[in-house]
PDB file of N, CA and C in Angstrom:
ATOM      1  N   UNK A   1      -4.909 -16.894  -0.926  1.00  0.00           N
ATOM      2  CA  UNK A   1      -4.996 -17.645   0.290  1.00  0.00           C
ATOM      3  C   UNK A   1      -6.253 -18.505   0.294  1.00  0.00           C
ATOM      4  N   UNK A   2      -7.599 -17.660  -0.010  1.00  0.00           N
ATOM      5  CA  UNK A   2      -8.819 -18.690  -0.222  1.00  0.00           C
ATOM      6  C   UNK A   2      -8.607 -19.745  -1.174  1.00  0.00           C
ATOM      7  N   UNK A   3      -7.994 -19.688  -2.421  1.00  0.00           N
ATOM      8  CA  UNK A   3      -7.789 -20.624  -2.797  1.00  0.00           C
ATOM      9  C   UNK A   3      -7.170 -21.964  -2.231  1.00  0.00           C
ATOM     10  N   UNK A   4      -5.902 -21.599  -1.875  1.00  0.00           N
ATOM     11  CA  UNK A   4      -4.853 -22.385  -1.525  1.00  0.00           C
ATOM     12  C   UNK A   4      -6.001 -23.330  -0.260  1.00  0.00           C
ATOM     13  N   UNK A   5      -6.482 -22.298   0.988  1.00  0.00           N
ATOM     14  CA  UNK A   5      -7.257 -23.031   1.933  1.00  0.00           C
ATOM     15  C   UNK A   5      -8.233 -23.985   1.366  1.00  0.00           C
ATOM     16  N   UNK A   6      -9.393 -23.420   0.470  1.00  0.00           N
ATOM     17  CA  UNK A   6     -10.688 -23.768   0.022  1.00  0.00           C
ATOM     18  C   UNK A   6     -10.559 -25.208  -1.118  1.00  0.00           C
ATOM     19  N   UNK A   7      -9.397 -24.887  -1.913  1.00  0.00           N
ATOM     20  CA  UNK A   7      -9.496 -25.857  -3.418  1.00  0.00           C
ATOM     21  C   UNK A   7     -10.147 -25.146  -4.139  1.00  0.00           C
ATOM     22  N   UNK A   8     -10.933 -24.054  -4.160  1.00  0.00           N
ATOM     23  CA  UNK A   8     -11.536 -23.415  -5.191  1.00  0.00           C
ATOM     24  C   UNK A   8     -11.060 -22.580  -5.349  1.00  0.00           C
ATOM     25  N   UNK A   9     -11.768 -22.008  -6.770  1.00  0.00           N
ATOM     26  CA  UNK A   9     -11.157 -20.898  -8.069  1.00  0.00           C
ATOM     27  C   UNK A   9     -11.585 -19.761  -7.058  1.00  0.00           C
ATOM     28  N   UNK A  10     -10.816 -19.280  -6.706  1.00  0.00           N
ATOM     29  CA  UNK A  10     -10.859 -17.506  -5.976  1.00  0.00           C
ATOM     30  C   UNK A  10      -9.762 -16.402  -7.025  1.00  0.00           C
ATOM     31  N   UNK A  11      -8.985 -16.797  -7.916  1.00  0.00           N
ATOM     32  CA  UNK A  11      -8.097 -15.947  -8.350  1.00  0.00           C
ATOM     33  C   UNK A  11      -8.463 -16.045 -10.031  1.00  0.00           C
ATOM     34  N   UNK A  12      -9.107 -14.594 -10.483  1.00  0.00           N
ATOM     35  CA  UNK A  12      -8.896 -14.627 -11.766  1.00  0.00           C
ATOM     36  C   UNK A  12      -8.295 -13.690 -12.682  1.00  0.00           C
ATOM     37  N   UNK A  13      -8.963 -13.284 -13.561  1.00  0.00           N
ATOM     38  CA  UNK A  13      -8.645 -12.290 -14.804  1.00  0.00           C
ATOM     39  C   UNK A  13      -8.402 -10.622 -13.568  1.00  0.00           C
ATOM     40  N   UNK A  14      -9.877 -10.762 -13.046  1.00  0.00           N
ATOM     41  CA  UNK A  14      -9.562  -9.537 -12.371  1.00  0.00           C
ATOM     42  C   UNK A  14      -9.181  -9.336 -11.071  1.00  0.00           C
ATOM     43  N   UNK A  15      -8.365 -10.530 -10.700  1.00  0.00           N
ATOM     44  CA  UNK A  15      -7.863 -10.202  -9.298  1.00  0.00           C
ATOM     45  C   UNK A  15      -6.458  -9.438  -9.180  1.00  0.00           C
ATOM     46  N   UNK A  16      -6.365  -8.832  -7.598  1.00  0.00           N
ATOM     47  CA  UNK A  16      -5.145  -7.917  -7.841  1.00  0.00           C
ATOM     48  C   UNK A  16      -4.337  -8.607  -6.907  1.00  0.00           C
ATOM     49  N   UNK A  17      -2.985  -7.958  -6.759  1.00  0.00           N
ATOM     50  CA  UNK A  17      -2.090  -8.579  -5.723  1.00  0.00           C
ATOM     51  C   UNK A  17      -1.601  -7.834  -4.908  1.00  0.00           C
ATOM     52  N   UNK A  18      -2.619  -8.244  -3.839  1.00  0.00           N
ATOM     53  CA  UNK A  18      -2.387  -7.001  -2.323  1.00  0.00           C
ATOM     54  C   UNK A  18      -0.689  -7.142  -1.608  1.00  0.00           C
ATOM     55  N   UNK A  19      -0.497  -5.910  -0.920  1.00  0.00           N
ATOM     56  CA  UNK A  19       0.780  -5.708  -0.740  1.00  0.00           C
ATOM     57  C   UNK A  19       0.231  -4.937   0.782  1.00  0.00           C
ATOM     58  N   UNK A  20       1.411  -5.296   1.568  1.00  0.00           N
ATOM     59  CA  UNK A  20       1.586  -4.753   3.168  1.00  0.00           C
ATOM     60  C   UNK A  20       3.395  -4.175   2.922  1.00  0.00           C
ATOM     61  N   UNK A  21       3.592  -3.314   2.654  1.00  0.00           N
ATOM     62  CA  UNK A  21       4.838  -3.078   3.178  1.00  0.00           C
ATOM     63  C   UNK A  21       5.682  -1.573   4.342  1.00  0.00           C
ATOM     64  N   UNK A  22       6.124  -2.421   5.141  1.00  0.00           N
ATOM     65  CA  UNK A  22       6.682  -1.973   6.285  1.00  0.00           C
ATOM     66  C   UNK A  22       7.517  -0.799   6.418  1.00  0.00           C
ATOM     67  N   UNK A  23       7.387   0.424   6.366  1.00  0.00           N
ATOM     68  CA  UNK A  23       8.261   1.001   6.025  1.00  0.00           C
ATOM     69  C   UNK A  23       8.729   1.956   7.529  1.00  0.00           C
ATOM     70  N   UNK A  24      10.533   2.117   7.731  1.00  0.00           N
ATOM     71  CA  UNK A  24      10.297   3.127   8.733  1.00  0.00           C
ATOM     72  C   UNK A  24      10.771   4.339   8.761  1.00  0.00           C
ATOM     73  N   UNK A  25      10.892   4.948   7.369  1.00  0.00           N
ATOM     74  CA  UNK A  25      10.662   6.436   7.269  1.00  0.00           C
ATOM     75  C   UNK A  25      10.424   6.717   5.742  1.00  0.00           C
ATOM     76  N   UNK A  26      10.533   7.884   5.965  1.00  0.00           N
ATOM     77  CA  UNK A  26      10.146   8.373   4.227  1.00  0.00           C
ATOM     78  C   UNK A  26      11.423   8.184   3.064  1.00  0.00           C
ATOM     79  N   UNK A  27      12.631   7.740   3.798  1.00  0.00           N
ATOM     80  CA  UNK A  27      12.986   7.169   2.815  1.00  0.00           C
ATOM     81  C   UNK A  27      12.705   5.814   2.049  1.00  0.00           C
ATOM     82  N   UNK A  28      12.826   4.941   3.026  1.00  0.00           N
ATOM     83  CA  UNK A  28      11.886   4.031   2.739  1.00  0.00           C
ATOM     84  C   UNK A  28      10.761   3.793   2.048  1.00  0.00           C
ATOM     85  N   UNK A  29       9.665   4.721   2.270  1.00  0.00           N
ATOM     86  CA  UNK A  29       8.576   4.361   1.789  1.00  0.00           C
ATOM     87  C   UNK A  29       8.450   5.148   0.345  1.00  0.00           C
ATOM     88  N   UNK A  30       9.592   6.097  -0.093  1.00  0.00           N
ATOM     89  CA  UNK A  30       9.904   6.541  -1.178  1.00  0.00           C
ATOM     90  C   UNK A  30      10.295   5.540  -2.240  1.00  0.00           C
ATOM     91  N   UNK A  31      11.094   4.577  -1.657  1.00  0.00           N
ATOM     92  CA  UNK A  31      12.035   3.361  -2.135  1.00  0.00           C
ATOM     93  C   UNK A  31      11.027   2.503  -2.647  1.00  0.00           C
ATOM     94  N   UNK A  32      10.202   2.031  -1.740  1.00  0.00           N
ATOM     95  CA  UNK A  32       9.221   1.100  -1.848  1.00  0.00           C
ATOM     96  C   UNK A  32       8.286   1.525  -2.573  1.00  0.00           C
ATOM     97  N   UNK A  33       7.767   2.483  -3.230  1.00  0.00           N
ATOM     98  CA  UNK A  33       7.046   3.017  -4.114  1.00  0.00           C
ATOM     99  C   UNK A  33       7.526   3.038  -5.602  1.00  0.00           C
ATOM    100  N   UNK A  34       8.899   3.360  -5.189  1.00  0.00           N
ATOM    101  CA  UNK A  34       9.383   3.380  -6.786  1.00  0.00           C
ATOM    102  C   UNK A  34       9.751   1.959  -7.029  1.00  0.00           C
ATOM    103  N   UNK A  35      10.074   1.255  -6.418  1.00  0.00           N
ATOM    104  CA  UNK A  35      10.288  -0.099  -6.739  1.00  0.00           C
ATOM    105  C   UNK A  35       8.451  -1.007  -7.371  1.00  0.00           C
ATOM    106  N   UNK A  36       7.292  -0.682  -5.956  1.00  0.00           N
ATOM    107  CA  UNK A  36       6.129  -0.729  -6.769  1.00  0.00           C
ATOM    108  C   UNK A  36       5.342  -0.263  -7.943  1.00  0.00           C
ATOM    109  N   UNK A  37       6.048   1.022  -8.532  1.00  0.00           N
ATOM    110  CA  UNK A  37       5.756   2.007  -9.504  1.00  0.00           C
ATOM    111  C   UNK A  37       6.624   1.149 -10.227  1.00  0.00           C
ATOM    112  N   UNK A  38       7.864   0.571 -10.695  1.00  0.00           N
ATOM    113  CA  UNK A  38       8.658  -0.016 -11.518  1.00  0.00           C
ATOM    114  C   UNK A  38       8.183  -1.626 -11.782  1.00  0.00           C
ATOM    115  N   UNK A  39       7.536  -1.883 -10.860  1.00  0.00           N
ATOM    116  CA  UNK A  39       7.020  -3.288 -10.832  1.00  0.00           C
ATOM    117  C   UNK A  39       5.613  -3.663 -11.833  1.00  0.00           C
ATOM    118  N   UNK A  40       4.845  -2.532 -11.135  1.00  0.00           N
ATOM    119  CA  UNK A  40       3.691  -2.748 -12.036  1.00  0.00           C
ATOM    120  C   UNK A  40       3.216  -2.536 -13.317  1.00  0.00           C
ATOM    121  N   UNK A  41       4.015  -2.141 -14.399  1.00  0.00           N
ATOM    122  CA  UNK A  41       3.273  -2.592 -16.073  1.00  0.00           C
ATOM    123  C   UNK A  41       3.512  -3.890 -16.292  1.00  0.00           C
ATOM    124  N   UNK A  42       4.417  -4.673 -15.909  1.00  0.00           N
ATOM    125  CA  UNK A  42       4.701  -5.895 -16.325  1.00  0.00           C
ATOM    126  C   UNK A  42       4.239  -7.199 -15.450  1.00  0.00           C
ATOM    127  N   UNK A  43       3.727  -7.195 -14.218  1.00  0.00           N
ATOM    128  CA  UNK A  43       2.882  -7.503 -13.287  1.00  0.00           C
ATOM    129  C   UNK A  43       1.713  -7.914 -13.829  1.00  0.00           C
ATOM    130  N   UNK A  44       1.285  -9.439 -14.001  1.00  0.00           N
ATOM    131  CA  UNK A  44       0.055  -9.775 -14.135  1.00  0.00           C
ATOM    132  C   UNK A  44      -1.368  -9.674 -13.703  1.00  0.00           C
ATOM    133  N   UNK A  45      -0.903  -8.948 -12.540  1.00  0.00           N
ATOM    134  CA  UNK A  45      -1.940  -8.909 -11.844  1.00  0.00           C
ATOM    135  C   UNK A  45      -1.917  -6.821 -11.377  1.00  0.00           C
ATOM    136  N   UNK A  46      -3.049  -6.602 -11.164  1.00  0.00           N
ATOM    137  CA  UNK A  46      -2.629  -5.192 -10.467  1.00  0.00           C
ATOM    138  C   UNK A  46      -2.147  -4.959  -9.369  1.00  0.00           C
ATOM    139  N   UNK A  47      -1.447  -4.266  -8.838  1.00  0.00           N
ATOM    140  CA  UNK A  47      -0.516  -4.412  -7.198  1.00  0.00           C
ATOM    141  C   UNK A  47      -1.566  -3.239  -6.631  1.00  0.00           C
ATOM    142  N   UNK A  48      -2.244  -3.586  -5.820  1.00  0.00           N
ATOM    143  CA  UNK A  48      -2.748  -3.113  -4.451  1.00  0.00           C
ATOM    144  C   UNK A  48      -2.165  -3.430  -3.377  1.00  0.00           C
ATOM    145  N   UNK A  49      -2.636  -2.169  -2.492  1.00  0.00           N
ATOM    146  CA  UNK A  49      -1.939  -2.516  -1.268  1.00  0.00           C
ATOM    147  C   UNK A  49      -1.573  -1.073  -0.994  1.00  0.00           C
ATOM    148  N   UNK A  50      -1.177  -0.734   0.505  1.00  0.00           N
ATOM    149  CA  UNK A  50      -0.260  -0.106   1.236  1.00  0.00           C
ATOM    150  C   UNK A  50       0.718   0.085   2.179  1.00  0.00           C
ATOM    151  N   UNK A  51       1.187   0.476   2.111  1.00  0.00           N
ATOM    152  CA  UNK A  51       2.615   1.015   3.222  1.00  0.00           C
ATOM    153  C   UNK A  51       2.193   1.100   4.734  1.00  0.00           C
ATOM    154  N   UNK A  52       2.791   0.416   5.371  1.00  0.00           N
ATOM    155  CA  UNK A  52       2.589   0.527   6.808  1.00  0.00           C
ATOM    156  C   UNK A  52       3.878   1.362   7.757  1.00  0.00           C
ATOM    157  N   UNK A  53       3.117   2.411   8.080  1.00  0.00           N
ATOM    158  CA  UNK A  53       4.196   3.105   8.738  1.00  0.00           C
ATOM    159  C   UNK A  53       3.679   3.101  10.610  1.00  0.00           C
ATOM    160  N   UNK A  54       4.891   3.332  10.925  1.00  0.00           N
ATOM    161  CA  UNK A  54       5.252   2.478  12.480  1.00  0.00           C
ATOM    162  C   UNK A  54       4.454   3.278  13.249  1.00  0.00           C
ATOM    163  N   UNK A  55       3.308   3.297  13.828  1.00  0.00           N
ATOM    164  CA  UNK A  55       2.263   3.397  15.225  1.00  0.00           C
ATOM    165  C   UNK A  55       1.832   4.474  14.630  1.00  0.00           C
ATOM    166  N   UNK A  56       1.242   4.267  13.499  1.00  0.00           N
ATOM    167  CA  UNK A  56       0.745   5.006  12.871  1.00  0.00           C
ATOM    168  C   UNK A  56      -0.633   4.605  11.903  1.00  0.00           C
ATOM    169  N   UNK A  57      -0.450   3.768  11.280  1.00  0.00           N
ATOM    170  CA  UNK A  57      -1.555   2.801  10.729  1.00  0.00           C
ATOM    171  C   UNK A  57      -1.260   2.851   9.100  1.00  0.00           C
ATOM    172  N   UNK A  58      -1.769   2.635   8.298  1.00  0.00           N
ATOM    173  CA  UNK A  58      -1.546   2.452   6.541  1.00  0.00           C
ATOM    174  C   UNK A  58      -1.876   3.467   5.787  1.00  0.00           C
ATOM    175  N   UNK A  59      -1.470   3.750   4.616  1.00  0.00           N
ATOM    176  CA  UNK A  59      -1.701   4.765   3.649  1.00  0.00           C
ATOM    177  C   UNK A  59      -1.488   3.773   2.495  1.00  0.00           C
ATOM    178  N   UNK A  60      -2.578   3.882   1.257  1.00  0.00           N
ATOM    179  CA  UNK A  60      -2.410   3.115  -0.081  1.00  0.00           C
ATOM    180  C   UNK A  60      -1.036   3.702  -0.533  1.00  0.00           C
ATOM    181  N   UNK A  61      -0.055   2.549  -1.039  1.00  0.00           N
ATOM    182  CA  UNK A  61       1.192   3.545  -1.726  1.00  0.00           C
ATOM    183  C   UNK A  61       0.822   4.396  -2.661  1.00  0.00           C
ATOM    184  N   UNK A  62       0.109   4.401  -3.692  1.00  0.00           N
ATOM    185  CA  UNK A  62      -0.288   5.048  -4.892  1.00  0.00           C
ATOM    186  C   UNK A  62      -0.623   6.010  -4.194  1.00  0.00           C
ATOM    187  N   UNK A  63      -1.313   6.104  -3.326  1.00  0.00           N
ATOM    188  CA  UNK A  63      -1.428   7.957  -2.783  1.00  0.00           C
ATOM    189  C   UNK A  63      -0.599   8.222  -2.421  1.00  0.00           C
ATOM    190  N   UNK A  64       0.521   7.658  -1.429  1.00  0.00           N
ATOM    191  CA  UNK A  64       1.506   7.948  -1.013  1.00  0.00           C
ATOM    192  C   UNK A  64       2.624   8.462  -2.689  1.00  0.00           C
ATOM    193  N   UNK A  65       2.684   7.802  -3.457  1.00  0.00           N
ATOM    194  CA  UNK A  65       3.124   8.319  -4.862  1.00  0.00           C
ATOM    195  C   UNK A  65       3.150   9.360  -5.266  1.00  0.00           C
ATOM    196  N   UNK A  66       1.557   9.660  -5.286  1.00  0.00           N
ATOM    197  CA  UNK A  66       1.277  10.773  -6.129  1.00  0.00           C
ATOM    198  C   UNK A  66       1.633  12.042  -5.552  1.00  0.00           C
ATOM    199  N   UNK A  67       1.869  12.099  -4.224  1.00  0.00           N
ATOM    200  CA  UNK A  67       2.727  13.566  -3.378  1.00  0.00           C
ATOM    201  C   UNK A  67       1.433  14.542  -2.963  1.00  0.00           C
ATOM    202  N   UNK A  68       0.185  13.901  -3.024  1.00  0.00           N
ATOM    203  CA  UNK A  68      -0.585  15.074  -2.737  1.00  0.00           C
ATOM    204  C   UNK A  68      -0.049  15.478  -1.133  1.00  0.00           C
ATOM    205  N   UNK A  69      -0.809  16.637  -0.529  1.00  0.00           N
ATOM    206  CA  UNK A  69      -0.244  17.291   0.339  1.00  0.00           C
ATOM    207  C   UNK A  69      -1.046  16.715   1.884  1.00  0.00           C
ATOM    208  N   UNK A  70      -2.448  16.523   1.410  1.00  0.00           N
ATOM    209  CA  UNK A  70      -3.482  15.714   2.137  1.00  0.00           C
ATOM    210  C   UNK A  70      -2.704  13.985   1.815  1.00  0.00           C
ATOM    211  N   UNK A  71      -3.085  13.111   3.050  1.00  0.00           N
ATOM    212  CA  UNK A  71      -3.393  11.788   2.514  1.00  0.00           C
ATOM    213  C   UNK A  71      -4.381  10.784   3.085  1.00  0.00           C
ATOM    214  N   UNK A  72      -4.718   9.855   3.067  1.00  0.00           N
ATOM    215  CA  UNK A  72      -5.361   9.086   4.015  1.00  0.00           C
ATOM    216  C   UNK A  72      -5.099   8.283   4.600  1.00  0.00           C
ATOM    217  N   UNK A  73      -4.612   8.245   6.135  1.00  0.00           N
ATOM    218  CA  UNK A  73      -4.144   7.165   6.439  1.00  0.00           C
ATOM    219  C   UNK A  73      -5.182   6.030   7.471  1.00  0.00           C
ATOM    220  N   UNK A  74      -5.182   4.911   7.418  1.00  0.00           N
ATOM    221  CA  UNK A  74      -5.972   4.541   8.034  1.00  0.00           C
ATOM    222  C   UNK A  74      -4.939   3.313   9.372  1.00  0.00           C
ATOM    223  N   UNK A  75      -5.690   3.262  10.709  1.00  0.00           N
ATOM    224  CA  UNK A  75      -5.604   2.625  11.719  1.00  0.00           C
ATOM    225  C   UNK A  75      -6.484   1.564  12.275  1.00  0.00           C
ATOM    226  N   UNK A  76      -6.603   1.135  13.065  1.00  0.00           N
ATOM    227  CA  UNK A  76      -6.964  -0.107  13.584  1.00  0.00           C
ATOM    228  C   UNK A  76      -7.977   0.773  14.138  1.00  0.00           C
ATOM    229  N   UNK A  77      -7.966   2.291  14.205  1.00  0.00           N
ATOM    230  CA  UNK A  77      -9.549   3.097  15.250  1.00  0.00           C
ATOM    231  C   UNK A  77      -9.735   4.076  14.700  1.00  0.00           C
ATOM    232  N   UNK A  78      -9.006   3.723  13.528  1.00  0.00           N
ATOM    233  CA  UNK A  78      -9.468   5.654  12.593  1.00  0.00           C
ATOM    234  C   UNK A  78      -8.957   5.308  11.319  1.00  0.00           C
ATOM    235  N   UNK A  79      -9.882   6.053  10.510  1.00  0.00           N
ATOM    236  CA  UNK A  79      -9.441   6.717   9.090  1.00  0.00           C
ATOM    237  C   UNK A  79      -9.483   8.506   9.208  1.00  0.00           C
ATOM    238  N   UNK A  80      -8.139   8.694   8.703  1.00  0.00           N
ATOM    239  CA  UNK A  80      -8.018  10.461   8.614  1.00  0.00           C
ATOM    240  C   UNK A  80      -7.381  10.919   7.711  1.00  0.00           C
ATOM    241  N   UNK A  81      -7.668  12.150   6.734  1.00  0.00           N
ATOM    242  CA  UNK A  81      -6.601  12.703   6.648  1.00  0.00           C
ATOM    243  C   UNK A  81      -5.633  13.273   7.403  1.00  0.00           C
ATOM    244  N   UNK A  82      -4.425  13.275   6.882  1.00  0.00           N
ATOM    245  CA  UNK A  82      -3.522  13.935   7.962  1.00  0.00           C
ATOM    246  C   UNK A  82      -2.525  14.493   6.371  1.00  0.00           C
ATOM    247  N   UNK A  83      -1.440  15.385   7.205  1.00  0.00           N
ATOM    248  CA  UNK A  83      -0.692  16.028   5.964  1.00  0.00           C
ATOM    249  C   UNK A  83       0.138  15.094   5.998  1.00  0.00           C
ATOM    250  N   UNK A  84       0.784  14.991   4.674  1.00  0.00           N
ATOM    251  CA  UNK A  84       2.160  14.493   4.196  1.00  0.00           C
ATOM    252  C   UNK A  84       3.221  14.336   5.455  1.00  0.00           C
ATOM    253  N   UNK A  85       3.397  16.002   5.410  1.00  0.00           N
ATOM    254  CA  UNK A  85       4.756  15.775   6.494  1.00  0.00           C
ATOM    255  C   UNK A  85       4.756  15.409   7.814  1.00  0.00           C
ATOM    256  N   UNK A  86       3.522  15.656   8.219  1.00  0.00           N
ATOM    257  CA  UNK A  86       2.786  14.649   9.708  1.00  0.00           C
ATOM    258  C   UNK A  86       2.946  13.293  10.039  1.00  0.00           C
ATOM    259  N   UNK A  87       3.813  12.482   8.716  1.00  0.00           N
ATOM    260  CA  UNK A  87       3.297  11.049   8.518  1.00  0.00           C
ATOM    261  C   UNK A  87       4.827  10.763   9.425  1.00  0.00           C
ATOM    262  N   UNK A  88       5.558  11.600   8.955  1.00  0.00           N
ATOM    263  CA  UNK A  88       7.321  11.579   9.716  1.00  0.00           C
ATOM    264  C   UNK A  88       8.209  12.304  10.872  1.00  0.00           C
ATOM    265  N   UNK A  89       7.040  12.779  11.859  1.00  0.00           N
ATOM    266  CA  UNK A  89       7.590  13.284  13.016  1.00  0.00           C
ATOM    267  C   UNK A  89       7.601  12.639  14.234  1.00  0.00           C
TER     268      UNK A  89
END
């Protein structure tokens, strides 16, 4: 985006390619993980980013991936852990 606005070089060797995606349940955000997990070796860039789940605030997908039992989700007035299955009630 800075680029595109500015005219200048903002995107290089080590930039990544942030991701927002919307998800509204755990199937979903299962879907959307494996589709980002399938996306990224061949992806020029590294895919950052997380999953936005509904009045709830964001979790990085890659944690969301990895199944730990803790995760971190963060809001517009908090960062917390909260458990896994907390994320879908």
């Amino acid at each position: 985006m800075w680029q595109a606005l500015t005219g200048g070089l903002h995107v290089s060797d080590s930039s990544d390619l942030d991701v927002l995606v919307d998800v509204a349940d755990a199937d979903a955000a299962e879907l959307a993980t494996d589709i980002l997990q399938r996306l990224a070796p061949d992806c020029p860039f590294k895919i950052d980013g997380e999953l936005s789940l509904p009045g709830l605030g964001e979790v990085h997908w890659q944690e969301y991936r990895n199944g730990e039992p803790l995760i971190l989700l963060k809001s517009i007035n908090a960062i917390r852990m909260v458990r896994r299955e907390d994320l879908w009630k």
